[in-house]
PDB file of N, CA and C in Angstrom:
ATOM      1  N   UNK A   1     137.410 120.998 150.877  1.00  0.00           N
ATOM      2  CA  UNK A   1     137.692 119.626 150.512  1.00  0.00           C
ATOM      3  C   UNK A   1     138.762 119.597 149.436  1.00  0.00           C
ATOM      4  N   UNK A   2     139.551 118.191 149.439  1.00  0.00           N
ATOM      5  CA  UNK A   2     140.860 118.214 148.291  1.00  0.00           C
ATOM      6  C   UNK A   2     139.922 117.074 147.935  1.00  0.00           C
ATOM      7  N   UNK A   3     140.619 117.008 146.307  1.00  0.00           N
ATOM      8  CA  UNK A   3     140.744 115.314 145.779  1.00  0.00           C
ATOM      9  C   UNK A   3     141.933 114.851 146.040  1.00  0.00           C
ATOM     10  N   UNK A   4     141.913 113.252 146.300  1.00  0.00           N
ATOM     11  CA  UNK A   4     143.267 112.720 146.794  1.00  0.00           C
ATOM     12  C   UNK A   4     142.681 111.295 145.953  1.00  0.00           C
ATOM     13  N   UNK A   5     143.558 110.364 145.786  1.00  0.00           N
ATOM     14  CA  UNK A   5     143.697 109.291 145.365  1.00  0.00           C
ATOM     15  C   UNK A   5     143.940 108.317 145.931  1.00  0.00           C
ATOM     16  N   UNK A   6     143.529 107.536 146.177  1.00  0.00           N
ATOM     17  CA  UNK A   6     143.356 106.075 147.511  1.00  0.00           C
ATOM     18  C   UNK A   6     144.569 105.264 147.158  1.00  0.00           C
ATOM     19  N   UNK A   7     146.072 105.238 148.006  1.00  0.00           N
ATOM     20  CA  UNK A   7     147.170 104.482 147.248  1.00  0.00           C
ATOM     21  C   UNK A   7     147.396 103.525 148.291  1.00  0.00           C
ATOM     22  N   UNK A   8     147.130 103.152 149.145  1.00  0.00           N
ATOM     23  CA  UNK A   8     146.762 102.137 150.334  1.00  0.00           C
ATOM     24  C   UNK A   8     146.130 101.952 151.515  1.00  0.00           C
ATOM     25  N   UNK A   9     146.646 100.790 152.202  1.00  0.00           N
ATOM     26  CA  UNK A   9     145.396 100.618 153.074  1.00  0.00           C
ATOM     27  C   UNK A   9     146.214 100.732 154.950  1.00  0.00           C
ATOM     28  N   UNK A  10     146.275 101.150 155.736  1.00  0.00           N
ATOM     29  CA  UNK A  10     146.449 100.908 157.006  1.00  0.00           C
ATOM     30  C   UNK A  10     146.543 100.001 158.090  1.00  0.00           C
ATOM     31  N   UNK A  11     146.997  98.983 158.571  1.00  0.00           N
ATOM     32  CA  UNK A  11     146.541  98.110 159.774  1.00  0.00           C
ATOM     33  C   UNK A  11     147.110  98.242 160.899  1.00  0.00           C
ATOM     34  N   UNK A  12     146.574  98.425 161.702  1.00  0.00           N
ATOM     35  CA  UNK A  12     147.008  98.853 162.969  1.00  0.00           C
ATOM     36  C   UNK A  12     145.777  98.131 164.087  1.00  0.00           C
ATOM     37  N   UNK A  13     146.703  97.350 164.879  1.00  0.00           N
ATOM     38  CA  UNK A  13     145.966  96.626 165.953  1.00  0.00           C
ATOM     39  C   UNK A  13     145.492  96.892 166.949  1.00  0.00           C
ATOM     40  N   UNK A  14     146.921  98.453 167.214  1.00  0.00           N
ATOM     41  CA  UNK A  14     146.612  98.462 168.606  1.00  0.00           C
ATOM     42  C   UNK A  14     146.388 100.162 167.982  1.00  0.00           C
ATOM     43  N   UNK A  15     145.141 100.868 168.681  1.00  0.00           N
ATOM     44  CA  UNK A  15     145.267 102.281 168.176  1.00  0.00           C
ATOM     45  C   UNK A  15     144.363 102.941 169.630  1.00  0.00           C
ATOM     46  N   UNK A  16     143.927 104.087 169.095  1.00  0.00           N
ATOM     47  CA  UNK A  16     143.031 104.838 170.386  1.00  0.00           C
ATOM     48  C   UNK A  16     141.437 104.282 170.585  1.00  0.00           C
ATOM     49  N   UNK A  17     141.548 103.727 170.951  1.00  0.00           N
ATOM     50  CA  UNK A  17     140.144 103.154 171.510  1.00  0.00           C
ATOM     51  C   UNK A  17     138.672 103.924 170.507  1.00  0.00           C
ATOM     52  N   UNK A  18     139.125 104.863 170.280  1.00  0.00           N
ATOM     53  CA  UNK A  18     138.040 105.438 169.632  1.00  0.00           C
ATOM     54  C   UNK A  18     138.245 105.508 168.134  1.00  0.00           C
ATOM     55  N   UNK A  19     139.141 104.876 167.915  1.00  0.00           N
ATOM     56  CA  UNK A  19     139.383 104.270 166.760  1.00  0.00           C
ATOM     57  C   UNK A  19     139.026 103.230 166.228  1.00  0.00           C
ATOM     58  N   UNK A  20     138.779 102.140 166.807  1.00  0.00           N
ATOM     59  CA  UNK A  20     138.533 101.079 166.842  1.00  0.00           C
ATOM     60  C   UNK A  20     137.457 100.702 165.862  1.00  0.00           C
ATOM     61  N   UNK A  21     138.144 100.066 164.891  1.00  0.00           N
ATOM     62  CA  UNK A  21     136.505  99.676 163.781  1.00  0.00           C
ATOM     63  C   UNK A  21     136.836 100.409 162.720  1.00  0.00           C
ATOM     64  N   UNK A  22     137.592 101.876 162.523  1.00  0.00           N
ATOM     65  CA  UNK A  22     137.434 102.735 161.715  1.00  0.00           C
ATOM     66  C   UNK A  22     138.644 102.380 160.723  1.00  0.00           C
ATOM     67  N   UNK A  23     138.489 102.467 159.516  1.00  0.00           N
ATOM     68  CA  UNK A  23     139.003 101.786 158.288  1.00  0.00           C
ATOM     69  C   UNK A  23     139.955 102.965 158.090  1.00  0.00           C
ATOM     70  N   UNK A  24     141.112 102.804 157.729  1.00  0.00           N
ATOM     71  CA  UNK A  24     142.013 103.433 157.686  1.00  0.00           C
ATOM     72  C   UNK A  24     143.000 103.415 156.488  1.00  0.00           C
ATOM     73  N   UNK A  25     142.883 104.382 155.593  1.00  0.00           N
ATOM     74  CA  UNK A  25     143.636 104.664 154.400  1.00  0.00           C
ATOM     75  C   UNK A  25     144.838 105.597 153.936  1.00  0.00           C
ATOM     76  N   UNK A  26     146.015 105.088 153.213  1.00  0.00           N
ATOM     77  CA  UNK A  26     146.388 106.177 152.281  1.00  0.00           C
ATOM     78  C   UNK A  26     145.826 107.208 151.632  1.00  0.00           C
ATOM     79  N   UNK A  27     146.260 108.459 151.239  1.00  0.00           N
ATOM     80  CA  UNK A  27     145.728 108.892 150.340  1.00  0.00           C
ATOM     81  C   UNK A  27     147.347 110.032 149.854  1.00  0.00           C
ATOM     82  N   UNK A  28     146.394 110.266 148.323  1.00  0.00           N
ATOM     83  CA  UNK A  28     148.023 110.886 147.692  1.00  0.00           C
ATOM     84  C   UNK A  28     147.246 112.507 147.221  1.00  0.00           C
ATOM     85  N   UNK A  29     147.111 113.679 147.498  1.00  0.00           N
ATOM     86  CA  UNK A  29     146.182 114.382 147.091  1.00  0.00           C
ATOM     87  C   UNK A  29     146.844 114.526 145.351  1.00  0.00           C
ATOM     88  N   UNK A  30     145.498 115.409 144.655  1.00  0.00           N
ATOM     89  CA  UNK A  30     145.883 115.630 143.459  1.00  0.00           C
ATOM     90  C   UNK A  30     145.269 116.408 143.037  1.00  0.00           C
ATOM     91  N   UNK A  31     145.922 117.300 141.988  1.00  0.00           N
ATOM     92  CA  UNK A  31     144.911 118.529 140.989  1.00  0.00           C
ATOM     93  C   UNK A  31     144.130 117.847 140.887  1.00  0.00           C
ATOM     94  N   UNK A  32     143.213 118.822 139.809  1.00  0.00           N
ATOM     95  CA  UNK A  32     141.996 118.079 139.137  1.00  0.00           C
ATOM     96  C   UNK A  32     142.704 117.620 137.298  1.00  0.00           C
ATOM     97  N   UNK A  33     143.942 117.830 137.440  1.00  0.00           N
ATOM     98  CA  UNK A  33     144.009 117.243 135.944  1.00  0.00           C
ATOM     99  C   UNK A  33     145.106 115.894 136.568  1.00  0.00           C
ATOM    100  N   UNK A  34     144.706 115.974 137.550  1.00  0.00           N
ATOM    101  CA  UNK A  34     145.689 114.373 138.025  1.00  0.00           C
ATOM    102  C   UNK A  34     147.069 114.795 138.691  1.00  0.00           C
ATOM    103  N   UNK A  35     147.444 115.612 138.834  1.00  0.00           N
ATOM    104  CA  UNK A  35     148.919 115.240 138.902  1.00  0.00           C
ATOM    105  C   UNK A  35     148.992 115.495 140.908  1.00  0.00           C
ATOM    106  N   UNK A  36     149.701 114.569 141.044  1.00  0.00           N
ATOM    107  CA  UNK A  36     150.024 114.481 142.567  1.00  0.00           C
ATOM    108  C   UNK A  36     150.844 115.505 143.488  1.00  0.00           C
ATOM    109  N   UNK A  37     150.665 116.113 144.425  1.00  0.00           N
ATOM    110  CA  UNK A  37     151.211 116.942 145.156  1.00  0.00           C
ATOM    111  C   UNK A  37     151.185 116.644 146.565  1.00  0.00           C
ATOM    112  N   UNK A  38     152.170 117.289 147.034  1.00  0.00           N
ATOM    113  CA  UNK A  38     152.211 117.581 148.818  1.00  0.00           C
ATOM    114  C   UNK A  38     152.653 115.325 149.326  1.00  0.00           C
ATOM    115  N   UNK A  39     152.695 115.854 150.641  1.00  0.00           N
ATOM    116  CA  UNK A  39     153.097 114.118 151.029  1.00  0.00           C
ATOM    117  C   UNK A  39     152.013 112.902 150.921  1.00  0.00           C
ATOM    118  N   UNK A  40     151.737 111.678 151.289  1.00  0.00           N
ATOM    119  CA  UNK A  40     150.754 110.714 151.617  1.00  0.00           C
ATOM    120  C   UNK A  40     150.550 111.025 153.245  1.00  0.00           C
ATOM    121  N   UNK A  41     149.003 110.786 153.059  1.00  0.00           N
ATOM    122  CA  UNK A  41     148.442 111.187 154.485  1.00  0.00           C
ATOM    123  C   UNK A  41     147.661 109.917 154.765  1.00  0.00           C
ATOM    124  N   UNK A  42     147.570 109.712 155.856  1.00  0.00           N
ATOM    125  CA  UNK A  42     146.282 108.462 156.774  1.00  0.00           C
ATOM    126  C   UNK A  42     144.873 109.010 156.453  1.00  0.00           C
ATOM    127  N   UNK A  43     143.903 108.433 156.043  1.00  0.00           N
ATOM    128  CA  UNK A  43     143.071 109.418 156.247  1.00  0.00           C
ATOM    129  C   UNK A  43     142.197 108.550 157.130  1.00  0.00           C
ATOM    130  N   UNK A  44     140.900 108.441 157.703  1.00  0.00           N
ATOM    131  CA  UNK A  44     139.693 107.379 158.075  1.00  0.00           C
ATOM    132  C   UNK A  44     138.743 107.509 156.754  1.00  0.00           C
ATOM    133  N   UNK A  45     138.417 106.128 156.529  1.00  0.00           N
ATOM    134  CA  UNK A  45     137.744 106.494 155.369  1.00  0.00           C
ATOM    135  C   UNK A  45     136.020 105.867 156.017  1.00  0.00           C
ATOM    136  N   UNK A  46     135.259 107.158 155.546  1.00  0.00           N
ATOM    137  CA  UNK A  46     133.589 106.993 155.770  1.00  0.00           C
ATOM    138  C   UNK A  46     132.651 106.406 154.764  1.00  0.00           C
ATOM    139  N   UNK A  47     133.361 105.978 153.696  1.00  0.00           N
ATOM    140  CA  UNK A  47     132.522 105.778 152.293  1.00  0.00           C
ATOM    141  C   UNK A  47     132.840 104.077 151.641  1.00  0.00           C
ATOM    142  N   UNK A  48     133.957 103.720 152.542  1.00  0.00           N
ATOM    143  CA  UNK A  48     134.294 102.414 151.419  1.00  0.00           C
ATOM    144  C   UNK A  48     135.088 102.426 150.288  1.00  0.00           C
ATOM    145  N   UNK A  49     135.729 103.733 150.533  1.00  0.00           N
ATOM    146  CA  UNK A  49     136.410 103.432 149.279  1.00  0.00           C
ATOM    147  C   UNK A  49     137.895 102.116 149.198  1.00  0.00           C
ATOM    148  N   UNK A  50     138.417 102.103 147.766  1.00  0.00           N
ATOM    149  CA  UNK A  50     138.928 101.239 146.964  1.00  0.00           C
ATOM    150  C   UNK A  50     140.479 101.704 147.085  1.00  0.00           C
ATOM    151  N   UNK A  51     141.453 100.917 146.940  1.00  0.00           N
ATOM    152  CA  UNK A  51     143.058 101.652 146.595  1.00  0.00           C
ATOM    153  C   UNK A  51     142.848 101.866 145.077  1.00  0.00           C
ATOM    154  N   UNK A  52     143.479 102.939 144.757  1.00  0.00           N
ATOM    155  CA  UNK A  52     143.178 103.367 143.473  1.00  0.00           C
ATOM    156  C   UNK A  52     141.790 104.199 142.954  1.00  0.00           C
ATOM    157  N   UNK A  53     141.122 104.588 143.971  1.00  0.00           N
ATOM    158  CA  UNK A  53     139.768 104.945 143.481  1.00  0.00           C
ATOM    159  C   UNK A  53     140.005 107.015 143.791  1.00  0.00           C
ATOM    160  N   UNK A  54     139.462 107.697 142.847  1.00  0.00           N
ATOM    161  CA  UNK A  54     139.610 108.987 143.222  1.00  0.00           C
ATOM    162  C   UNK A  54     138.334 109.697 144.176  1.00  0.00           C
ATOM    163  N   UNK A  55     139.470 110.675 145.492  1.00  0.00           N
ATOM    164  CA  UNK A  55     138.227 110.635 146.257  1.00  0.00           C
ATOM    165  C   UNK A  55     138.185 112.121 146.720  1.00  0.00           C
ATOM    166  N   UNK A  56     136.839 112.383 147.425  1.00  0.00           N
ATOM    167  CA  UNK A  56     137.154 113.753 148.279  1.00  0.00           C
ATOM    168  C   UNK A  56     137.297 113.353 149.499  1.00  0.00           C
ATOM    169  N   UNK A  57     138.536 114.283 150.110  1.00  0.00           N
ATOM    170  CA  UNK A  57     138.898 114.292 151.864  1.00  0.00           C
ATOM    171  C   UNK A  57     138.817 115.549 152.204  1.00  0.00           C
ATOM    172  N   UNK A  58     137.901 115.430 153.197  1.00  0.00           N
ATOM    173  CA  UNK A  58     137.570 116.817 154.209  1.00  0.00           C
ATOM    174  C   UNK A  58     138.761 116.880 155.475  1.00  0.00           C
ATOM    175  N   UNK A  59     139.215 118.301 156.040  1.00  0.00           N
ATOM    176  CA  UNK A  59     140.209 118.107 156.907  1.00  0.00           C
ATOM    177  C   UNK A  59     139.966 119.255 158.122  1.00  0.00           C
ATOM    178  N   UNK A  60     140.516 119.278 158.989  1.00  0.00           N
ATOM    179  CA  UNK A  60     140.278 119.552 160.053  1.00  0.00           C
ATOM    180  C   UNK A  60     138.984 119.936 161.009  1.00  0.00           C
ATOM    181  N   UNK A  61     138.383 121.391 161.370  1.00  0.00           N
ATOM    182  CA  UNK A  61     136.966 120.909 162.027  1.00  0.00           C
ATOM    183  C   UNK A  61     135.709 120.693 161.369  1.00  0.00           C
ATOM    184  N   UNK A  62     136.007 120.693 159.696  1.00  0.00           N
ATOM    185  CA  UNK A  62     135.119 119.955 158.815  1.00  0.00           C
ATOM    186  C   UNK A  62     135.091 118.902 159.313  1.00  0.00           C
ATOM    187  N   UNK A  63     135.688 117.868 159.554  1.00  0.00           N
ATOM    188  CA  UNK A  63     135.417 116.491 159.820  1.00  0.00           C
ATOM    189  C   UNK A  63     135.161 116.194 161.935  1.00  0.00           C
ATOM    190  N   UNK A  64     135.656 117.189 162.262  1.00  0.00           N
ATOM    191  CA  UNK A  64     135.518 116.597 163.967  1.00  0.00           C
ATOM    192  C   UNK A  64     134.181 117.389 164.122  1.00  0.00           C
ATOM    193  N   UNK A  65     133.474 118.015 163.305  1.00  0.00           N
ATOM    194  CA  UNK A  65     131.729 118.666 163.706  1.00  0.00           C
ATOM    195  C   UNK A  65     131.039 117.735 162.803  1.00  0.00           C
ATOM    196  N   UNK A  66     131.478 116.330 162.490  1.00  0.00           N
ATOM    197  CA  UNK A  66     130.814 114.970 162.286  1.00  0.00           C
ATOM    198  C   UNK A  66     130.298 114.644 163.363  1.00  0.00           C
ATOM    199  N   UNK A  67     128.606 114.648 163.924  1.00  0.00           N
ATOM    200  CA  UNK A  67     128.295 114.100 165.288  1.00  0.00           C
ATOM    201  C   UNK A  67     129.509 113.169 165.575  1.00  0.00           C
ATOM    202  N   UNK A  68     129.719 111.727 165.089  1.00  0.00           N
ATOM    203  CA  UNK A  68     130.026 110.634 165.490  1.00  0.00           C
ATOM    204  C   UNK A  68     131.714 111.016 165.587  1.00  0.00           C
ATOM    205  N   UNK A  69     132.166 112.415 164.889  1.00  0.00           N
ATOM    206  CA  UNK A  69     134.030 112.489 165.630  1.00  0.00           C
ATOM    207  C   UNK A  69     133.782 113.216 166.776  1.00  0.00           C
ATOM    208  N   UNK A  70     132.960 113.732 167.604  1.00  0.00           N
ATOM    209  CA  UNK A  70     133.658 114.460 168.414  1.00  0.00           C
ATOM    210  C   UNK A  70     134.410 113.967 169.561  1.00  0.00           C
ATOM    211  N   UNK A  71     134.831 112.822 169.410  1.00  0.00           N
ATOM    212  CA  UNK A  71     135.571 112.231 170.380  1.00  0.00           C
ATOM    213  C   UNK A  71     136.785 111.230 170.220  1.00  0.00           C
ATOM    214  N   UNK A  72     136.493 111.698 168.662  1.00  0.00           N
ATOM    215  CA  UNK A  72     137.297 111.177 167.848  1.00  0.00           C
ATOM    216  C   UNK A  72     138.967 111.638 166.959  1.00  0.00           C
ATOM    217  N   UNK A  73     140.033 111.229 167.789  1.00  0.00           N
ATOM    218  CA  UNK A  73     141.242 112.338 167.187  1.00  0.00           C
ATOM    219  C   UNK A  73     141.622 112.131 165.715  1.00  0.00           C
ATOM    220  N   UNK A  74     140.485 112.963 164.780  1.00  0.00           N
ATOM    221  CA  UNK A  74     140.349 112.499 163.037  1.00  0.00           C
ATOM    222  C   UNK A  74     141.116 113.973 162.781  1.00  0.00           C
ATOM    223  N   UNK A  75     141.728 113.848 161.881  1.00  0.00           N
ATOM    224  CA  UNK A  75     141.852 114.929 161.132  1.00  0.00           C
ATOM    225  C   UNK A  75     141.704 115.012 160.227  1.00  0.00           C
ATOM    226  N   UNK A  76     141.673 113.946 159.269  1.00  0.00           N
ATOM    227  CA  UNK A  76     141.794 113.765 157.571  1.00  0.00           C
ATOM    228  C   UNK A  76     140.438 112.775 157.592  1.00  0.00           C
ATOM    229  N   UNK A  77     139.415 113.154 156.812  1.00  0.00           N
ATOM    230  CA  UNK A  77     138.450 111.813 156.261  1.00  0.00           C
ATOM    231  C   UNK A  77     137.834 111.532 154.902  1.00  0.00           C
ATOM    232  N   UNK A  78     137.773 110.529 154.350  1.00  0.00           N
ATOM    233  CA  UNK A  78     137.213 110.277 152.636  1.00  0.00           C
ATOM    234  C   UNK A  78     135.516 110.166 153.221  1.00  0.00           C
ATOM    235  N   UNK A  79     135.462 111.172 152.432  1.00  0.00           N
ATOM    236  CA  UNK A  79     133.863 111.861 152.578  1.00  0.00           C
ATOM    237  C   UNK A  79     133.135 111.690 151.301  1.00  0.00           C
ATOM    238  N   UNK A  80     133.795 111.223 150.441  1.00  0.00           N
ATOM    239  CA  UNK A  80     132.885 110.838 149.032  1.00  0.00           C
ATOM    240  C   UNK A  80     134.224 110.038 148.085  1.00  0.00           C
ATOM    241  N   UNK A  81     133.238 109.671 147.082  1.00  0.00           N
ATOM    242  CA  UNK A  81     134.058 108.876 146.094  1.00  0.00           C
ATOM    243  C   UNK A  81     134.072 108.999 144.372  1.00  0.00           C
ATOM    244  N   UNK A  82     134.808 110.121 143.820  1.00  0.00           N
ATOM    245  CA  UNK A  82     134.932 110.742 142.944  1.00  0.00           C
ATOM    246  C   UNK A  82     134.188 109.704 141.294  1.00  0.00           C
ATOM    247  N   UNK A  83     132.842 110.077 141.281  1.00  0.00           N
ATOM    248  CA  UNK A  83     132.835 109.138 140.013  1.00  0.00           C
ATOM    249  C   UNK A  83     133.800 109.958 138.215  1.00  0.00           C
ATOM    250  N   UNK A  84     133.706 111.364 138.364  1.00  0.00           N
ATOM    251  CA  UNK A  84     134.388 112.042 137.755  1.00  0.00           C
ATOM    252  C   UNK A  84     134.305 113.704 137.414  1.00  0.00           C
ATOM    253  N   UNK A  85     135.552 114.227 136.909  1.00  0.00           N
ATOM    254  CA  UNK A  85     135.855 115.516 137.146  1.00  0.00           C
ATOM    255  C   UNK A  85     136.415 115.876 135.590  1.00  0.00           C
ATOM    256  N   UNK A  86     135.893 117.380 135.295  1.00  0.00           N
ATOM    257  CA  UNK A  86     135.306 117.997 133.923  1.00  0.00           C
ATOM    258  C   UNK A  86     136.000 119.108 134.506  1.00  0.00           C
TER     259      UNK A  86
END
């Protein structure tokens, strides 16, 4: 898992059918002393998170051996929501 930082939100009308419903976010990854690296990614987010909120994203068959992805083309997902890091 990375921490990444929630910097927007997604809309998309028309997507893969098995998409449908699933909330769709920015994210910016980051150390743990904050500082931002690598590009912005889509992620699906499972938790609700917030723009601006710090989070963990799980990535590749971490997230598609989720019963509910296997039919699902996920690669990136917010799997928790960082209350804070020491």
């Amino acid at each position: 898992m990375k921490i990444a930082k929630v910097t927007g939100s997604v809309v998309s009308t028309k997507k893969e059918e098995a998409l449908v419903g699933s909330k769709l976010m920015i994210v910016q990854f980051e150390s743990s002393t904050g500082a931002a690296y690598g590009n912005e990614e889509v992620a699906v987010d499972y938790v609700g998170a917030g723009v601006g909120e710090l989070v963990l994203v799980a990535s590749g068959s971490a997230v598609r051996t989720r019963d509910a992805n296997h039919e699902k083309p996920v690669d990136l997902a917010i799997v928790g929501i960082i209350d804070y890091v020491n």
